[in-house]
Protein backbone atom coordinates (compact mmCIF):
# COMPACT_ATOMS: atom_id res chain seq x y z
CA UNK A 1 100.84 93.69 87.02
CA UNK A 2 100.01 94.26 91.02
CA UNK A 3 98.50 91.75 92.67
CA UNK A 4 96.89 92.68 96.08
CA UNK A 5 95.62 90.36 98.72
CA UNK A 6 93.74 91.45 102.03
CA UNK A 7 93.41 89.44 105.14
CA UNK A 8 91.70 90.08 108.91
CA UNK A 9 88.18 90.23 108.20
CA UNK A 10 85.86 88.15 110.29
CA UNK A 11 83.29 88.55 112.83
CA UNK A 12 83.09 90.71 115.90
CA UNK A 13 80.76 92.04 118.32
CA UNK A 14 79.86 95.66 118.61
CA UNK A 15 82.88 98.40 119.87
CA UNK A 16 85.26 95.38 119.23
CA UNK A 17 88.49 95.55 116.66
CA UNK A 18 90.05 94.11 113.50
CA UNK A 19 92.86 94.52 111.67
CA UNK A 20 93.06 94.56 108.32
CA UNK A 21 96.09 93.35 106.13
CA UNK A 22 96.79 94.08 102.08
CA UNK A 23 99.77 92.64 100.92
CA UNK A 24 101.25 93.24 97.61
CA UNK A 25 103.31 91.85 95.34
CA UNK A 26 103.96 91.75 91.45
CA UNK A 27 105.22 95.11 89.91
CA UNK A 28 105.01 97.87 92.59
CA UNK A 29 107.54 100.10 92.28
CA UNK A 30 105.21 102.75 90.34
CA UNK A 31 102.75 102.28 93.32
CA UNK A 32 101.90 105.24 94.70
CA UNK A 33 97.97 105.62 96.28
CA UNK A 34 96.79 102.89 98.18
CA UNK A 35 93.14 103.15 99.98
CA UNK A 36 90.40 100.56 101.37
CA UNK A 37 86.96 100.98 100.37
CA UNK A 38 84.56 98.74 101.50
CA UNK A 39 80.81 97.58 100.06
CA UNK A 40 77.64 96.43 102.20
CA UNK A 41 74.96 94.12 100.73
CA UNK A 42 72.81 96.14 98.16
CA UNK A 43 74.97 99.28 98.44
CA UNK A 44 77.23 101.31 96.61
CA UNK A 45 81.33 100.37 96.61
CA UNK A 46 82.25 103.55 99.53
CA UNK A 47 85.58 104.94 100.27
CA UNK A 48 86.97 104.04 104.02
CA UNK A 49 90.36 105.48 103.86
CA UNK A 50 93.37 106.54 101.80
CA UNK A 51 97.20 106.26 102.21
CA UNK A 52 100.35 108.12 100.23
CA UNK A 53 103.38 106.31 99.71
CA UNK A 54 104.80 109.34 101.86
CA UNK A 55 102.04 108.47 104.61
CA UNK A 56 99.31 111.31 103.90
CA UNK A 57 95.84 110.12 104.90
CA UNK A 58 92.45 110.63 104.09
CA UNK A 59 89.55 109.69 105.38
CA UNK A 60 85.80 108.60 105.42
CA UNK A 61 83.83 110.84 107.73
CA UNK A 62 82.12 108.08 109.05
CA UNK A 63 85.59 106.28 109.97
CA UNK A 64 87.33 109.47 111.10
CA UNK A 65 88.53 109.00 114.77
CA UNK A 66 87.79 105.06 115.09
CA UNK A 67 89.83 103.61 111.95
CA UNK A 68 93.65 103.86 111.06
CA UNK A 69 95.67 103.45 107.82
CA UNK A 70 98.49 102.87 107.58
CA UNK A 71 101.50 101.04 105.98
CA UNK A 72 105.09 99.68 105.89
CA UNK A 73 106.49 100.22 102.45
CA UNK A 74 109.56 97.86 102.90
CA UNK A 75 106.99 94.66 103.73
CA UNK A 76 104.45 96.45 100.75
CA UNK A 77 101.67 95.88 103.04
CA UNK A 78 99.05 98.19 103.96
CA UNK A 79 96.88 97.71 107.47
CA UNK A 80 93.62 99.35 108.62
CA UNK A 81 93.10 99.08 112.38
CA UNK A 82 88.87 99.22 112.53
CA UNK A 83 88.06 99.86 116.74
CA UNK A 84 85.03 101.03 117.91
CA UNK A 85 83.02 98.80 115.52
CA UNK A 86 79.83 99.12 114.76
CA UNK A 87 76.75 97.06 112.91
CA UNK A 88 77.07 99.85 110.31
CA UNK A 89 80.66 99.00 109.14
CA UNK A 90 79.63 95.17 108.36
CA UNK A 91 80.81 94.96 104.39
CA UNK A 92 83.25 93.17 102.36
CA UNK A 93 86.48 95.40 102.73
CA UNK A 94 88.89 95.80 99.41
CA UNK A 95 92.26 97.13 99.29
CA UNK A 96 92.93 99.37 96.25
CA UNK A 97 96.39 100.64 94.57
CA UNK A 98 97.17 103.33 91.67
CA UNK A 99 99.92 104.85 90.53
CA UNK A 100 99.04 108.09 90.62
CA UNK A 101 98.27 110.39 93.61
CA UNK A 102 95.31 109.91 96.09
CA UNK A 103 91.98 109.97 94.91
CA UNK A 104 88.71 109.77 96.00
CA UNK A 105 87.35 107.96 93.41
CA UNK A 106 87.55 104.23 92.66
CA UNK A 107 87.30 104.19 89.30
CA UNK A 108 90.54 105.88 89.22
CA UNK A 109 92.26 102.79 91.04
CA UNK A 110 93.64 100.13 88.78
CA UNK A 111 94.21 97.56 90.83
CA UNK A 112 92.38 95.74 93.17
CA UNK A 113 92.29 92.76 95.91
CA UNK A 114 89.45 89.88 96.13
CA UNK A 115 87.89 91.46 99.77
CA UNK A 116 87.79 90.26 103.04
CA UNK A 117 84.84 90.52 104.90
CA UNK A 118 83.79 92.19 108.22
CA UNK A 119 81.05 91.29 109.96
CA UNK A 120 79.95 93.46 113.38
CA UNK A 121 77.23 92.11 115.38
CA UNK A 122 74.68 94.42 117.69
């Protein structure tokens, strides 16, 4: 079993930055894919951005050129640096881990943290 926890969310004013933390633990040797998706009140669960274990990315258009993934496999934590907020990218924030290779799609993710969430103000 994985267990996944993220941290850094609060609140922040327009054009400010966060960083995000997801720190693992339990069995994750076989972890492979790790991504952050994030969901705003009475919308879909969206992808933000995805991470290899080898450091290939992927990324949400609407994130491209303001938000970073990253992570440090020896401290099996994953960050998202989030500048250049906006209003539009207040949601709760999860972390997500598979074994497998990256994929867009969270139903293909099989393990999940609790959320942390981001709130941007105007």
């Amino acid at each position: 079993q994985v267990q996944l926890v993220e941290s850094g969310g609060g609140l922040v004013q327009a054009g400010g930055s966060l960083r995000l933390s997801c720190a693992a633990s339990g069995i994750i040797f076989n972890i492979n894919a790790m991504g952050w998706y994030r969901q705003a009140p009475g919308k879909q669960r969206e992808l933000v951005a995805l991470i290899t274990s080898g450091g290939g990315t992927n990324y949400a258009d609407s994130v491209k050129g303001r938000f970073t993934i990253s992570r440090d496999n020896a401290k099996n934590t994953m960050y998202l640096q989030m500048n250049s907020l906006k209003p539009e990218d207040t949601a709760v924030y999860y972390c997500a881990a598979r074994p497998g290779g990256i994929s867009r799609y969270d139903s293909s993710y099989a393990y999940w943290g609790q959320g942390t969430q981001v709130t941007v103000s105007s």
